[in-house]
N, C-alpha and C. Protein backbone atom coordinates (compact mmCIF):
# COMPACT_ATOMS: atom_id res chain seq x y z
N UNK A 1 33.80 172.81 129.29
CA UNK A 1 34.17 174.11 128.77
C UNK A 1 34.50 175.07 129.93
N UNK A 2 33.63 175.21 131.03
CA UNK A 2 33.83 175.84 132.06
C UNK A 2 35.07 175.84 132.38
N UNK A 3 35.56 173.96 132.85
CA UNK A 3 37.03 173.88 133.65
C UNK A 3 37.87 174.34 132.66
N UNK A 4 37.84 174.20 131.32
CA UNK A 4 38.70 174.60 130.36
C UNK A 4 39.29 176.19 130.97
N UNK A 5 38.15 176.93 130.84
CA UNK A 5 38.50 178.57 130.97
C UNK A 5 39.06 179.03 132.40
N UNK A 6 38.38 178.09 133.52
CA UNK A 6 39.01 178.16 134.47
C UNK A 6 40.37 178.01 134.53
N UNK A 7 40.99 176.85 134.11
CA UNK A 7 42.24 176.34 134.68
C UNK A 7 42.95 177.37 133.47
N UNK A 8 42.62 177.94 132.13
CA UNK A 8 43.58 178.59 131.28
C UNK A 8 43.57 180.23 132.39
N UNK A 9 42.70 180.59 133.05
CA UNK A 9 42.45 181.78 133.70
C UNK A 9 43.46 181.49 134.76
N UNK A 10 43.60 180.60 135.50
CA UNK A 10 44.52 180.11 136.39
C UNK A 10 45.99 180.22 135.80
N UNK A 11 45.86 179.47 135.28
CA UNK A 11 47.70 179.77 134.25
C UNK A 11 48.12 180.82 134.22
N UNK A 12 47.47 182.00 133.62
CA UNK A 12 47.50 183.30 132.80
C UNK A 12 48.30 183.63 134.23
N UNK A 13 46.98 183.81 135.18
CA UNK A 13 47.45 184.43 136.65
C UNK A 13 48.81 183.82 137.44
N UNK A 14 49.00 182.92 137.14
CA UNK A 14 49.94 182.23 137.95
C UNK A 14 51.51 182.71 137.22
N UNK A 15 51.49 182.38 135.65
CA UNK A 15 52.45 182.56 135.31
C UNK A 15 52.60 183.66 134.18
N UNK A 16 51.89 183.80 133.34
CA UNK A 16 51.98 185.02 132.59
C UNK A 16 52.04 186.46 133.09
N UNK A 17 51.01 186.88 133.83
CA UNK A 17 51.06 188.21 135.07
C UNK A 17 51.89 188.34 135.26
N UNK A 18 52.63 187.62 136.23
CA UNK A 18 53.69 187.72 136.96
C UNK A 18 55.08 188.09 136.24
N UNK A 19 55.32 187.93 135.19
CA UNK A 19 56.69 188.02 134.34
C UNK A 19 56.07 189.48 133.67
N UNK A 20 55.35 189.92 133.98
CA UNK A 20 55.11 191.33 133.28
C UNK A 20 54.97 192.66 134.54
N UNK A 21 55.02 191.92 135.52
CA UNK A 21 54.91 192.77 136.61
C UNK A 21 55.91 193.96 136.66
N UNK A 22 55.59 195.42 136.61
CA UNK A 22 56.12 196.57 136.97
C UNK A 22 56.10 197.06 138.67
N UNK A 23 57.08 196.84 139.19
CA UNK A 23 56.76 197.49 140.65
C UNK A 23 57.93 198.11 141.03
N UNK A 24 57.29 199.02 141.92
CA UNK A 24 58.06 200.38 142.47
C UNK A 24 59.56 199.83 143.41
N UNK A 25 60.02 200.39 143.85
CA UNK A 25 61.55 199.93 144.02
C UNK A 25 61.15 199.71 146.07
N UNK A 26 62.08 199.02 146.84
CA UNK A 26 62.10 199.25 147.97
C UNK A 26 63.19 200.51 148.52
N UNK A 27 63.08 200.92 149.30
CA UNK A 27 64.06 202.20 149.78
C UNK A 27 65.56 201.62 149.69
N UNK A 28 66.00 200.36 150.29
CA UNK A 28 66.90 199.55 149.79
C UNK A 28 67.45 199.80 148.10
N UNK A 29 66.66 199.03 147.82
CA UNK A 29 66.86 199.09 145.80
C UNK A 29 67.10 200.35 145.38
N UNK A 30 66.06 200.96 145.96
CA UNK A 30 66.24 202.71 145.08
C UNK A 30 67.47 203.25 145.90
N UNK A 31 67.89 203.13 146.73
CA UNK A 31 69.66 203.80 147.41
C UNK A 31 70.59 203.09 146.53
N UNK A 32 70.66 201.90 146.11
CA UNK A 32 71.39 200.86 145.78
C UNK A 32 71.80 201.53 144.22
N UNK A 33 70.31 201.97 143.54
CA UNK A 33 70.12 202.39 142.01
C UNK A 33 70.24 203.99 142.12
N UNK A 34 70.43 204.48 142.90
CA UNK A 34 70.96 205.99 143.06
C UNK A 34 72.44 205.71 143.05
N UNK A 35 72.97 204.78 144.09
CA UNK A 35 74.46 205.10 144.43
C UNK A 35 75.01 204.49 142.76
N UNK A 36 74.78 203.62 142.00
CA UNK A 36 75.18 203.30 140.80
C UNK A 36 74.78 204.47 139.56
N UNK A 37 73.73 205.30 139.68
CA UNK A 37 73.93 206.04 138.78
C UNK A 37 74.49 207.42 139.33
N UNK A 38 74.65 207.61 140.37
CA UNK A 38 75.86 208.83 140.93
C UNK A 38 76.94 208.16 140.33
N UNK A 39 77.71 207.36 140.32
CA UNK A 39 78.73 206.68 139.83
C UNK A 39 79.16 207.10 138.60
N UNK A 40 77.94 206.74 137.53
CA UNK A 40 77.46 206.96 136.43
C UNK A 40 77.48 208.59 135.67
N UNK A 41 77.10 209.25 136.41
CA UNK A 41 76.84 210.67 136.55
C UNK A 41 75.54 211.16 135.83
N UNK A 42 74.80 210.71 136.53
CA UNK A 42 73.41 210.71 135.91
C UNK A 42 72.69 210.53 137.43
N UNK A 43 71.34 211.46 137.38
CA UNK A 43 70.48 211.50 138.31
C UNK A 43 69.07 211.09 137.99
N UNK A 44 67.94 210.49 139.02
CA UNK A 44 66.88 210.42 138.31
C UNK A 44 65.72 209.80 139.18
N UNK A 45 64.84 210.12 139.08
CA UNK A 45 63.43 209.56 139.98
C UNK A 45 62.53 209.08 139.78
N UNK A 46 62.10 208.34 138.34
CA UNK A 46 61.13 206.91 137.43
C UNK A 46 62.06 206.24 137.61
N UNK A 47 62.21 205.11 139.03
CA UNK A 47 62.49 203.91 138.91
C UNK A 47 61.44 203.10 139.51
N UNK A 48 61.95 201.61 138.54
CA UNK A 48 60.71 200.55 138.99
C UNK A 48 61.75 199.18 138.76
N UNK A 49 60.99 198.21 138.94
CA UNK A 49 61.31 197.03 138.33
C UNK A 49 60.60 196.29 137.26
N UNK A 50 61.49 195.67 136.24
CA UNK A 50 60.34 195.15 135.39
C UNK A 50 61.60 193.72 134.59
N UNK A 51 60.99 192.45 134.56
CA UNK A 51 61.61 191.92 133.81
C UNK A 51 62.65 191.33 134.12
N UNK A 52 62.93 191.23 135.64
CA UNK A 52 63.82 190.34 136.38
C UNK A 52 65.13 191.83 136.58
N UNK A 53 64.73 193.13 135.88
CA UNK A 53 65.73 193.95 136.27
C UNK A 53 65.37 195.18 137.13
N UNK A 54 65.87 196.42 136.88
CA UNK A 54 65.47 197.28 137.39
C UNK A 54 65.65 198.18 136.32
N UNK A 55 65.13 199.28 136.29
CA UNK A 55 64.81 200.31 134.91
C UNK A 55 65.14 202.08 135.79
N UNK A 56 65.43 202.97 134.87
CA UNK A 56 65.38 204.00 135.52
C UNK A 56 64.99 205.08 134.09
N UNK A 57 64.09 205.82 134.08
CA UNK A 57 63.29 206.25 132.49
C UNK A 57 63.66 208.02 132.95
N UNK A 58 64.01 208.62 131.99
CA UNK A 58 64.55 209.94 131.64
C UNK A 58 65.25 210.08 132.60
N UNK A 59 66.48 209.36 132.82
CA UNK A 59 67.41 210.03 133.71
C UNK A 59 68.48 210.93 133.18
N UNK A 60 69.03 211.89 133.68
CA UNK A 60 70.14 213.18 133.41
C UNK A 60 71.07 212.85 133.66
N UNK A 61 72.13 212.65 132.65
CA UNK A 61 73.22 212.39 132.83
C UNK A 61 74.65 213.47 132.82
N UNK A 62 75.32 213.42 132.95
CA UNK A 62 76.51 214.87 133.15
C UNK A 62 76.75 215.07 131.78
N UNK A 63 76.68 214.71 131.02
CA UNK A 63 76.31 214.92 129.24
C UNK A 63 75.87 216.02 129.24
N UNK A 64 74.61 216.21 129.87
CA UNK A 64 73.20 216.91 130.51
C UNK A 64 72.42 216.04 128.74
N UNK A 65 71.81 215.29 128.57
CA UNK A 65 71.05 214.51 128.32
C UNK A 65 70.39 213.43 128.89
N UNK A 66 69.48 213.06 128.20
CA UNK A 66 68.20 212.16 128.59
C UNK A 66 68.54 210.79 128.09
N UNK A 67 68.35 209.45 129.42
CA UNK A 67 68.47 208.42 128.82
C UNK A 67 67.50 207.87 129.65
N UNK A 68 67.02 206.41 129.02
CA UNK A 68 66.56 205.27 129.95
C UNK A 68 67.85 204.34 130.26
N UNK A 69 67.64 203.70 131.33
CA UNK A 69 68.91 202.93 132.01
C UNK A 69 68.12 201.42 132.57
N UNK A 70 68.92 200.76 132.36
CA UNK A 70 68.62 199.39 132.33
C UNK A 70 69.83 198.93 133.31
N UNK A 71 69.32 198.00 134.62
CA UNK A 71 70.54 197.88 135.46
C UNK A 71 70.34 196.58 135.45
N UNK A 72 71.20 195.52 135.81
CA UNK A 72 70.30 193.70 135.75
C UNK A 72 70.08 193.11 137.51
N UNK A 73 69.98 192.35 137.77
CA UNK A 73 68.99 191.86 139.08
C UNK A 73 70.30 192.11 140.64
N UNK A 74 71.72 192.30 139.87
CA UNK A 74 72.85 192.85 140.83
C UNK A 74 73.67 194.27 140.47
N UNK A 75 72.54 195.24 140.12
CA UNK A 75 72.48 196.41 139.81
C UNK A 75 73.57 197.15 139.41
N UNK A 76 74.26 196.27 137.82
CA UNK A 76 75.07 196.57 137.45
C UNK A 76 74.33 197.03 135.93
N UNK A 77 75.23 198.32 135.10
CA UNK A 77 74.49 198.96 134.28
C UNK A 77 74.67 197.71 133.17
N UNK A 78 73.13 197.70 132.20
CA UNK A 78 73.42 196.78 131.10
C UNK A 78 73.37 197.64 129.94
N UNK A 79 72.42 199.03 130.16
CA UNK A 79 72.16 199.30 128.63
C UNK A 79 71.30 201.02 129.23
N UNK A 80 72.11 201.79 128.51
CA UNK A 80 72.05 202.85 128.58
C UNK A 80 71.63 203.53 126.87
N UNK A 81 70.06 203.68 127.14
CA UNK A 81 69.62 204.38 125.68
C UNK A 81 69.58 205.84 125.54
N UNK A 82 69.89 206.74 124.33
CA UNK A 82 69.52 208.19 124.55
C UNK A 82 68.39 208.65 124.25
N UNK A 83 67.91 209.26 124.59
CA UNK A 83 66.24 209.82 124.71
C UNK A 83 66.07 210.74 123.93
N UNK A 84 67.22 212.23 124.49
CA UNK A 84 67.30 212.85 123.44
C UNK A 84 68.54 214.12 124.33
């Protein structure tokens, strides 16, 4: 029973964690995800990574509205939602 919980505790960590991981951008990434949403015309400073992409949450766009922005792993836009 022990090794049971062990090795399922092992799994979890090895591979489940990891595909849920949220982390903060490198100075790299975040210039990279600025210069694409200047492009865009939208500004913004909640970025992270999550999900093999990169995310950017209430960003301002020249609309002057609120979106979340979804860019994919070669920081091209996939999906631009309105917030409000």
């Amino acid at each position: 029973m022990r090794n049971l919980l062990l090795a399922s505790s092992a799994f979890f960590l090895l591979f489940i964690a990891p595909a849920r991981a949220d982390r903060p951008l490198s100075e790299e990434e975040r210039m990279k995800i600025q210069s694409v949403m200047t492009a865009q015309g939208c500004t913004g400073e909640k970025m992270g990574f999550d999900d093999g992409g990169y995310k950017v949450d209430d960003a301002r766009c020249s609309d002057d509205k609120i979106y979340d922005l979804k860019f994919d792993a070669g920081f091209s836009l996939i999906e631009k939602v309105l917030k409000r």
